[in-house]
N, C-alpha and C. Protein backbone atom coordinates (compact mmCIF):
# COMPACT_ATOMS: atom_id res chain seq x y z
N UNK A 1 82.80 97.41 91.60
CA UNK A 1 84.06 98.13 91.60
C UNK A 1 83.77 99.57 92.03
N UNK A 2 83.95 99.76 93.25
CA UNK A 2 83.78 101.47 93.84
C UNK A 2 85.14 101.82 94.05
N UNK A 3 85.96 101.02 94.74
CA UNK A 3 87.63 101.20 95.72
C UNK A 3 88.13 100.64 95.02
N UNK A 4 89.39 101.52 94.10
CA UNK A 4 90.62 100.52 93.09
C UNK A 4 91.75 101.48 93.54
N UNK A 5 92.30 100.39 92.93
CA UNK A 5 93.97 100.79 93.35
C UNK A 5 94.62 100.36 91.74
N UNK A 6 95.66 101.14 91.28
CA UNK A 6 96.32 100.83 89.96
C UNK A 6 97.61 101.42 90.76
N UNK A 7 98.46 100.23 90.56
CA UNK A 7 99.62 100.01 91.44
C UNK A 7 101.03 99.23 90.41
N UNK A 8 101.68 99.82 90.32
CA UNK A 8 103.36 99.32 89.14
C UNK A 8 104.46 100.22 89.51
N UNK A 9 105.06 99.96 88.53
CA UNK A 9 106.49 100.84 88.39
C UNK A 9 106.54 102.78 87.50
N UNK A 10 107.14 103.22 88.01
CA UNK A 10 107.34 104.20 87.09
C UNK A 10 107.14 104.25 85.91
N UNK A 11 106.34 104.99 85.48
CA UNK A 11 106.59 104.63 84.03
C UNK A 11 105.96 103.60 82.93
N UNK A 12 105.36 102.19 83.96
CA UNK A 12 104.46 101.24 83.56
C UNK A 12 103.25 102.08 82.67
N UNK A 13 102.35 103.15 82.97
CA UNK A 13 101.22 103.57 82.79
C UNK A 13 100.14 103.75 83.66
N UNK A 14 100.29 103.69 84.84
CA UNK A 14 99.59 103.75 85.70
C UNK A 14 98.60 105.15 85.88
N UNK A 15 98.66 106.14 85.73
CA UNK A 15 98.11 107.00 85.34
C UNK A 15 97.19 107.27 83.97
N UNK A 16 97.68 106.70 83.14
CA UNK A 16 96.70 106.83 81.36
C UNK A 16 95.96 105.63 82.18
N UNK A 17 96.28 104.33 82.56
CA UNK A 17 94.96 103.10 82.66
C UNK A 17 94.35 103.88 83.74
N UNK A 18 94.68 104.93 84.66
CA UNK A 18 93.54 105.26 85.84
C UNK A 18 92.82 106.30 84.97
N UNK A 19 92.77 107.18 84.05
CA UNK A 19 92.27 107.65 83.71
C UNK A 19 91.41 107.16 82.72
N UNK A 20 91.65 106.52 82.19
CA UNK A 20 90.40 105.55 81.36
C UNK A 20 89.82 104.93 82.14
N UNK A 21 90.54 104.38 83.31
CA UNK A 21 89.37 103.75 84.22
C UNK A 21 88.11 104.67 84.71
N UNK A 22 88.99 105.88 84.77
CA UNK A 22 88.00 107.09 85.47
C UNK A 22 86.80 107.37 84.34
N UNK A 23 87.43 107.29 83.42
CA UNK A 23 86.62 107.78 82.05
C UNK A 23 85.25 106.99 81.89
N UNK A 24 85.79 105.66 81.84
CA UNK A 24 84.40 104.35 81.86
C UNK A 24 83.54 104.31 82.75
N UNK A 25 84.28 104.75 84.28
CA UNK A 25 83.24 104.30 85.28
C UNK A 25 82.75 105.37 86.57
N UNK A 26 83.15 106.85 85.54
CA UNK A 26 82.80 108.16 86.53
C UNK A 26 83.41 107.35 88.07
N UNK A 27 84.12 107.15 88.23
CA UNK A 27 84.61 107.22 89.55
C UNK A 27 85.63 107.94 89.75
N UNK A 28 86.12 108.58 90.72
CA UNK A 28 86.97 110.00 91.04
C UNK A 28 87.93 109.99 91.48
N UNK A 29 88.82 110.10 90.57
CA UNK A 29 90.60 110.07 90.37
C UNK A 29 91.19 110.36 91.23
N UNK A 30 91.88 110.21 92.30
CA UNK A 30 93.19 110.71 92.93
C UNK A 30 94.87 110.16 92.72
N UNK A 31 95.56 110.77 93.11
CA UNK A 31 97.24 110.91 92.56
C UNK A 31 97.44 110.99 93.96
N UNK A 32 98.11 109.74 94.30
CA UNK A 32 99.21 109.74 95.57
C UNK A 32 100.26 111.05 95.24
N UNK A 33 100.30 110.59 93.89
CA UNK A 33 102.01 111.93 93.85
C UNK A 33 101.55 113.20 93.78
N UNK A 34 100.33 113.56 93.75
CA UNK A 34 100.02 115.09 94.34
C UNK A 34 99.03 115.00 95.75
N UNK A 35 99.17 113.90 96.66
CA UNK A 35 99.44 113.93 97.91
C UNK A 35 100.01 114.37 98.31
N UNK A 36 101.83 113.84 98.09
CA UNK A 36 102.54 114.10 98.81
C UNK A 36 103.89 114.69 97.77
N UNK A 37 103.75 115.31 96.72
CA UNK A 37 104.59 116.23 96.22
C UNK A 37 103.94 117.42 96.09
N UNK A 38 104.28 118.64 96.35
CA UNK A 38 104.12 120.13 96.01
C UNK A 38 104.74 120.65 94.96
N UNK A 39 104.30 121.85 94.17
CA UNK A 39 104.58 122.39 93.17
C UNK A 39 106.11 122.65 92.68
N UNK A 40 106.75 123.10 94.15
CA UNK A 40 108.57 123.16 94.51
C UNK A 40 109.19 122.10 94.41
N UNK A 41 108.65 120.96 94.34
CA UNK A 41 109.55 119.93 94.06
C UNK A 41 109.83 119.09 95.69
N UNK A 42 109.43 119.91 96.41
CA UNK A 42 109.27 119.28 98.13
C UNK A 42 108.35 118.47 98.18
N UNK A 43 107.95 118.06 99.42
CA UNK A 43 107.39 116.82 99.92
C UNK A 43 106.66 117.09 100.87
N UNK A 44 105.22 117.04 101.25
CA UNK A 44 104.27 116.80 102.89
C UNK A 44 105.35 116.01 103.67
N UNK A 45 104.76 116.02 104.76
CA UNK A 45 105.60 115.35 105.64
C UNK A 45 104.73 114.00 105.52
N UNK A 46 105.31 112.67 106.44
CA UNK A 46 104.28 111.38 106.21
C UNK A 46 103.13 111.60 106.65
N UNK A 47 102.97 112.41 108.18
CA UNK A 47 101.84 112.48 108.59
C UNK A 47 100.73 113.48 107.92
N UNK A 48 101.05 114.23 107.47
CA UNK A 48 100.43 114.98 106.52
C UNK A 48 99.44 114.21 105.29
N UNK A 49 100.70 113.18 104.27
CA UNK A 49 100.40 112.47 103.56
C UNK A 49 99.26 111.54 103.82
N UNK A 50 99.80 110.51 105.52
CA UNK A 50 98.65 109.67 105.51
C UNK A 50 97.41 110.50 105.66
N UNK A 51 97.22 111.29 106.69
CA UNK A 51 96.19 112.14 107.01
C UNK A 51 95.28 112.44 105.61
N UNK A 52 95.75 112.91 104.14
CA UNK A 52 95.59 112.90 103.40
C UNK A 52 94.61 111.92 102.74
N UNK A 53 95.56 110.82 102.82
CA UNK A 53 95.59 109.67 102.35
C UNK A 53 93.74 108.85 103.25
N UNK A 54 94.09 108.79 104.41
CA UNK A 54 93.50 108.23 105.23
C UNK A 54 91.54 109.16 104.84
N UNK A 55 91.51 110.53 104.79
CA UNK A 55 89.95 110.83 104.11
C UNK A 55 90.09 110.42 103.03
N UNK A 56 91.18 110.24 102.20
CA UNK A 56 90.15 109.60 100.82
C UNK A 56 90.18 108.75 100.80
N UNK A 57 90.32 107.32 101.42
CA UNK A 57 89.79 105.85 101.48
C UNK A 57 88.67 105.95 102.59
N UNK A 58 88.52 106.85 103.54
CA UNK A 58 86.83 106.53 103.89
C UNK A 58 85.67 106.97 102.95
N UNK A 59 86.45 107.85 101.80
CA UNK A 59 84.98 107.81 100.95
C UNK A 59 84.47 106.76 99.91
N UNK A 60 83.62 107.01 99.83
CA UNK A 60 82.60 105.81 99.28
C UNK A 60 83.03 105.26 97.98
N UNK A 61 83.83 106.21 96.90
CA UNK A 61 84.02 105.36 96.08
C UNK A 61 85.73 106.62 95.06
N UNK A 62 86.42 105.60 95.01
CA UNK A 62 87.50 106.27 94.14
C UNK A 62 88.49 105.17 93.51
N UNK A 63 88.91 105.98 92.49
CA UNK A 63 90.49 105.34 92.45
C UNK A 63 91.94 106.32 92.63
N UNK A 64 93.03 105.12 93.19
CA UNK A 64 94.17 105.65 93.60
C UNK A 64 95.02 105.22 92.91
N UNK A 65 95.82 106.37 92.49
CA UNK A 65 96.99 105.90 91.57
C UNK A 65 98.17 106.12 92.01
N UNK A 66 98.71 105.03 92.20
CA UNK A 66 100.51 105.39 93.08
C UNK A 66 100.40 103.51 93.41
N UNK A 67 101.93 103.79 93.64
CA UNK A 67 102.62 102.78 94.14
C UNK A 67 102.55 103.10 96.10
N UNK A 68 103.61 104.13 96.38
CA UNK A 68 103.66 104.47 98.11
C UNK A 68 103.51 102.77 98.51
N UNK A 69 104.63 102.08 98.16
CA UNK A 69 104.73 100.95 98.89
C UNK A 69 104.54 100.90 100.96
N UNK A 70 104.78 102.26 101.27
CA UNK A 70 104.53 102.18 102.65
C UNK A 70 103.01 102.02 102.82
N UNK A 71 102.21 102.40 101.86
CA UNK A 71 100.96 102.39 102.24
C UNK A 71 100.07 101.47 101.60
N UNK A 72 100.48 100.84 101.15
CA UNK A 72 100.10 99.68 100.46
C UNK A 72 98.86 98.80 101.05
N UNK A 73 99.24 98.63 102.36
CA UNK A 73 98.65 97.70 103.09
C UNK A 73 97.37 98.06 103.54
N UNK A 74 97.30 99.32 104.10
CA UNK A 74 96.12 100.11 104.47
C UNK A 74 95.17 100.12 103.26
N UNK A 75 95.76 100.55 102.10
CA UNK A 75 94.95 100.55 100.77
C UNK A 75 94.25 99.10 100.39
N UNK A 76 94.81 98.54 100.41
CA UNK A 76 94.57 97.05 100.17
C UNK A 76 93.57 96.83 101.02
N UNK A 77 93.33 97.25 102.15
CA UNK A 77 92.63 97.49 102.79
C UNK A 77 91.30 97.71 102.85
N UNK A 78 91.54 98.53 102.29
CA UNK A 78 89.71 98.87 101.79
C UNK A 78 89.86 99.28 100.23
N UNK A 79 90.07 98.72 99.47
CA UNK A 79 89.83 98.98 98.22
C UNK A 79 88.97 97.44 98.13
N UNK A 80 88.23 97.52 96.63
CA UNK A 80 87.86 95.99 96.58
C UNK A 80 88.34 95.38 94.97
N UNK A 81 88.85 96.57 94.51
CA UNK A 81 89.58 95.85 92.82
C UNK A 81 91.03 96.63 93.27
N UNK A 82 92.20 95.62 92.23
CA UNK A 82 93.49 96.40 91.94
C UNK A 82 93.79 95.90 90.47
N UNK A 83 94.45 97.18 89.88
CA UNK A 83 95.06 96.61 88.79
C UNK A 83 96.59 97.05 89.14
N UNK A 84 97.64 95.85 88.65
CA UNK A 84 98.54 96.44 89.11
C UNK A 84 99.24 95.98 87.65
N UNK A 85 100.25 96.59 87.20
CA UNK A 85 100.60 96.92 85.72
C UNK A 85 102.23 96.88 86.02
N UNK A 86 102.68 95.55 85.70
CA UNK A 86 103.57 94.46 86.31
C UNK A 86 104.55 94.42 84.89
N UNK A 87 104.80 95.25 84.40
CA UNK A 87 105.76 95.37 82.49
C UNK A 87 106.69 95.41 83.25
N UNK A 88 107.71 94.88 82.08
CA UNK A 88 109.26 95.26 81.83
C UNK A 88 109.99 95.90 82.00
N UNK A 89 110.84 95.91 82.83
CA UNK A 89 112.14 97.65 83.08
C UNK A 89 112.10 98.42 81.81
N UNK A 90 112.30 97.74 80.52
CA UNK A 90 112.57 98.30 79.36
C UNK A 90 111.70 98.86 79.21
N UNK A 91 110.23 98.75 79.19
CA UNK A 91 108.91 99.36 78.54
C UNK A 91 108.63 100.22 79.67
N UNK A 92 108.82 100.27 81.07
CA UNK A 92 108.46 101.50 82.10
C UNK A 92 109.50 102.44 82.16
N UNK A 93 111.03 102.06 81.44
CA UNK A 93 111.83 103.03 81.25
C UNK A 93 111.73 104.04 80.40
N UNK A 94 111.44 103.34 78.98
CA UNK A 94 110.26 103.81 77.72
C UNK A 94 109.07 105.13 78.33
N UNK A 95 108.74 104.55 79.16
CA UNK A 95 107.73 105.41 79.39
C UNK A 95 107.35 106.40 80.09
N UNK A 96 108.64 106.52 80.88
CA UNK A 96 109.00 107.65 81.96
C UNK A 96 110.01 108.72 80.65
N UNK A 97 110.62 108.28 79.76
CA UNK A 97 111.10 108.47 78.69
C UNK A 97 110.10 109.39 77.96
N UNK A 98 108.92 109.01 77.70
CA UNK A 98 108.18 109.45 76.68
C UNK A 98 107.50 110.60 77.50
N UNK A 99 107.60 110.96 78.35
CA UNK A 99 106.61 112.07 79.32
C UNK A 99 106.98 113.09 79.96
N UNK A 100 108.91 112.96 79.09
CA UNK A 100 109.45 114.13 79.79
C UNK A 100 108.86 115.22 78.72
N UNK A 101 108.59 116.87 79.36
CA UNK A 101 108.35 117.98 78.87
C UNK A 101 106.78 117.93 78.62
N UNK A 102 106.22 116.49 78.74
CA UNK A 102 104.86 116.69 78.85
C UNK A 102 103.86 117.10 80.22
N UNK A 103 103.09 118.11 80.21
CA UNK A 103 102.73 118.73 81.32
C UNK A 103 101.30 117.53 81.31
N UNK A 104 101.22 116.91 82.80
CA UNK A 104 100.02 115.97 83.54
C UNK A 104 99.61 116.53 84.13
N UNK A 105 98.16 115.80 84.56
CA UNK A 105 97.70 115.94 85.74
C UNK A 105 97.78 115.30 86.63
N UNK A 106 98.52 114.33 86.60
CA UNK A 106 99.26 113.43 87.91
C UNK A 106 100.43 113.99 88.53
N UNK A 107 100.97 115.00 87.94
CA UNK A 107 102.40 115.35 88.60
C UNK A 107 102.42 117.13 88.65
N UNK A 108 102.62 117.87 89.73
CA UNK A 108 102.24 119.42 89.88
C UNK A 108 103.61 120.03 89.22
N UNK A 109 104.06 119.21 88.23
CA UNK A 109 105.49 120.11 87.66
C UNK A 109 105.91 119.23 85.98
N UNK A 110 106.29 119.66 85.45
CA UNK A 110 106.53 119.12 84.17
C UNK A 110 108.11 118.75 84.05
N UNK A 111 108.10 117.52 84.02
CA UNK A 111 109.46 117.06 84.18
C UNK A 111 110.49 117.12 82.83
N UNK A 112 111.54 118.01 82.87
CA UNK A 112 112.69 118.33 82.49
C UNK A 112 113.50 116.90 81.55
N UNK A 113 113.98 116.27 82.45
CA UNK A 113 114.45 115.11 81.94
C UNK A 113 114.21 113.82 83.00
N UNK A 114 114.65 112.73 82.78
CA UNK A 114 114.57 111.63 83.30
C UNK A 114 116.27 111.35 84.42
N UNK A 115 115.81 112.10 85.57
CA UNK A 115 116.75 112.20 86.23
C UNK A 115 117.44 110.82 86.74
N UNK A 116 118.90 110.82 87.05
CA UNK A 116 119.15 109.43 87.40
C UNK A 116 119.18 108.86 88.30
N UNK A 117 118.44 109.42 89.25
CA UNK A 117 117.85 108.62 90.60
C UNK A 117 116.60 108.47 90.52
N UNK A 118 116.07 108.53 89.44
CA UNK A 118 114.90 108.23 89.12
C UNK A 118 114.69 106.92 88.41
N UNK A 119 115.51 106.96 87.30
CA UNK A 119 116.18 106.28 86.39
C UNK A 119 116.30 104.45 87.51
N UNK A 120 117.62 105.37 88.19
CA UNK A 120 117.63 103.90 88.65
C UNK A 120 116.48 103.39 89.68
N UNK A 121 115.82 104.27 89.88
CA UNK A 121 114.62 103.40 90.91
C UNK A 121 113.79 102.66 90.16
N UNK A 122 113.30 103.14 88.75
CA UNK A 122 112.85 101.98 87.97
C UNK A 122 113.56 101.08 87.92
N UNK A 123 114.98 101.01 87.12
CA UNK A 123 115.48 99.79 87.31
C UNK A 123 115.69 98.79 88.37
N UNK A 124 115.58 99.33 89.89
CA UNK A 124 115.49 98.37 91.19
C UNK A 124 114.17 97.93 91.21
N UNK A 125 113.59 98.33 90.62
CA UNK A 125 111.90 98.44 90.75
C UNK A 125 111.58 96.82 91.02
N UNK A 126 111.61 95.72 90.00
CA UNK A 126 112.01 94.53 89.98
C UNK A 126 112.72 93.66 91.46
N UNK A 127 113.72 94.35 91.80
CA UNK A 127 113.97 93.69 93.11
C UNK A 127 113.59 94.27 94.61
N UNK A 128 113.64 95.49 94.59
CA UNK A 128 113.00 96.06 95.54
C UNK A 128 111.88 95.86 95.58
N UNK A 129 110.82 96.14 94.97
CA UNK A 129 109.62 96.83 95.27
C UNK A 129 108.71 95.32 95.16
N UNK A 130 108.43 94.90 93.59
CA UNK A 130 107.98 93.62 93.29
C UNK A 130 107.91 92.47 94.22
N UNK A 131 109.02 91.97 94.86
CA UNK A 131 108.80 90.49 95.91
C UNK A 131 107.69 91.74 96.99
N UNK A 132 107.60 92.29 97.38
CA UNK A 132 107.00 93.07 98.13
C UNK A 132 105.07 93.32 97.76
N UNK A 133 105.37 93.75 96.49
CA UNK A 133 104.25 93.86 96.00
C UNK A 133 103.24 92.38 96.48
N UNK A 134 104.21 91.82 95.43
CA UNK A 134 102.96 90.36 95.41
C UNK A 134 102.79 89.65 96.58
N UNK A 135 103.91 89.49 97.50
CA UNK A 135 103.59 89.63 99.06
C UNK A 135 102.07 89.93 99.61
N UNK A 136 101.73 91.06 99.47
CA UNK A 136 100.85 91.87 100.02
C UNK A 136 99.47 91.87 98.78
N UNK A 137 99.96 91.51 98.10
CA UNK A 137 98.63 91.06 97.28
C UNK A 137 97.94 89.72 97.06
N UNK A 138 99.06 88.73 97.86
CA UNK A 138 98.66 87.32 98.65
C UNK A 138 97.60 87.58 99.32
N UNK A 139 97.63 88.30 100.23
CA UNK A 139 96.65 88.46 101.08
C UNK A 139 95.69 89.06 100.80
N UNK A 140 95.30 89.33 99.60
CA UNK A 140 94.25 89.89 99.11
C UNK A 140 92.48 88.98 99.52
N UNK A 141 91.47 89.67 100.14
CA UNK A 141 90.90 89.05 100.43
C UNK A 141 89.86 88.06 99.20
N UNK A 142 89.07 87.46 99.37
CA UNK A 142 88.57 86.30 98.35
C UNK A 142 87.30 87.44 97.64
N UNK A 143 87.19 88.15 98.05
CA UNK A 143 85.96 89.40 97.42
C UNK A 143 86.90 90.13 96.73
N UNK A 144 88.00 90.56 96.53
CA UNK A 144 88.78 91.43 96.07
C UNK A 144 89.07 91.48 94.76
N UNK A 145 89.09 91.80 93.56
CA UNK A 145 89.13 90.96 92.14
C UNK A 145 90.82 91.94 91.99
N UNK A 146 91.38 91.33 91.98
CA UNK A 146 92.92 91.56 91.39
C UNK A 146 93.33 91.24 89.89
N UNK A 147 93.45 92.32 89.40
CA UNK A 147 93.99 92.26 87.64
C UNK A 147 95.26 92.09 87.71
N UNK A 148 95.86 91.55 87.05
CA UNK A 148 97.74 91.77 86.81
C UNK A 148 97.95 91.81 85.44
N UNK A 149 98.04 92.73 85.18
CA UNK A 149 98.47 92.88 82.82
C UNK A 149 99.73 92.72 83.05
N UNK A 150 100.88 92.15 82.15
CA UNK A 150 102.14 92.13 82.05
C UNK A 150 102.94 92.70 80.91
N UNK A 151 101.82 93.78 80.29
CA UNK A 151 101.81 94.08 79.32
C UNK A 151 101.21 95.42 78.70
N UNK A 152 101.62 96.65 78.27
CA UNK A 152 100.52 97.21 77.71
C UNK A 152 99.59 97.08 76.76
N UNK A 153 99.46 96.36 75.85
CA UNK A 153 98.69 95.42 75.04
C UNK A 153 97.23 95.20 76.17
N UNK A 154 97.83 94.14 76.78
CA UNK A 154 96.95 93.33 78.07
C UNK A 154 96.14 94.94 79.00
N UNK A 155 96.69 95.77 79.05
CA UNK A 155 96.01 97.20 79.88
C UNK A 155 95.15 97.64 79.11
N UNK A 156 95.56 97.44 77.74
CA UNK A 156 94.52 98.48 76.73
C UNK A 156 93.59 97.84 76.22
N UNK A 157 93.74 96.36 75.99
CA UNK A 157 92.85 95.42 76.00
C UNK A 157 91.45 95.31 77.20
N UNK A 158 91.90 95.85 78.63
CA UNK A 158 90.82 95.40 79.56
C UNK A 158 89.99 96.36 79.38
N UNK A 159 88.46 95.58 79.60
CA UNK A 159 87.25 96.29 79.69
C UNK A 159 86.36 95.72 80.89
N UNK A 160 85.63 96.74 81.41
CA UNK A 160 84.92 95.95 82.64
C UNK A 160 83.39 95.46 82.34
């Protein structure tokens, strides 16, 4: 396990399991969402992002935390583990819930409240994003070890 990807919904946990992942196996954290969000609340442009994006999958060993369904494929790509953290609307709503006013290091701003276009993108999360996901994780190659927890229980439970 050098190249991982921890890939879900808002709010799932995707950030606390990359950081314990980081914790266990000294491998070196990156945040899609401080790719491509800035401190103002703006956005890189895409090419910026991939450009971004694109040096830190030629290095030798990391993990990436984000969804960026556009980039999915490339990642998949050269990563060789994913965990992807596949919970409940209710429990990733919960949890975007529990992190307002808390200052991260996944996000360059401390979020206020749980805005409602935010709100509802978790809740599409399930039909949008998901048939999509597992799509593209079909094709996962036969070297690739793919986790799926459906659960936070099942996340806090894994050990490598």
């Amino acid at each position: 396990m050098k190249k991982v990807l921890v890939i879900g919904s808002p709010g799932a946990g995707k950030s606390t399991f990359a950081r314990r992942l980081r914790d266990m196996t000294g491998l070196p954290l990156y945040y899609l969402d401080l790719l491509w969000h800035k401190a103002d609340r703006t956005t890189v442009s895409r090419e910026e992002f991939d450009c971004r994006l694109g040096e830190l999958l030629r290095r030798d060993r990391w993990i990436l935390d984000g969804n960026y369904l556009r980039t999915l494929g490339v990642r998949l790509e050269a990563c060789d583990t994913v965990f992807f953290l596949d919970f409940p609307v209710e429990v990733c709503i919960q949890g975007a819930q529990a992190r307002i006013g808390q200052k991260r290091e996944d996000l360059p701003w401390v979020e206020t409240e749980l805005d409602g276009e935010f709100r509802q993108w978790i809740l599409d999360f399930p039909l949008d994003q998901l048939p999509r996901i597992y799509a593209a994780l079909a094709s996962c190659r036969e070297n690739q070890d793919v986790f799926l927890f459906k659960s936070r229980q099942e996340a806090q439970d894994w050990t490598p």
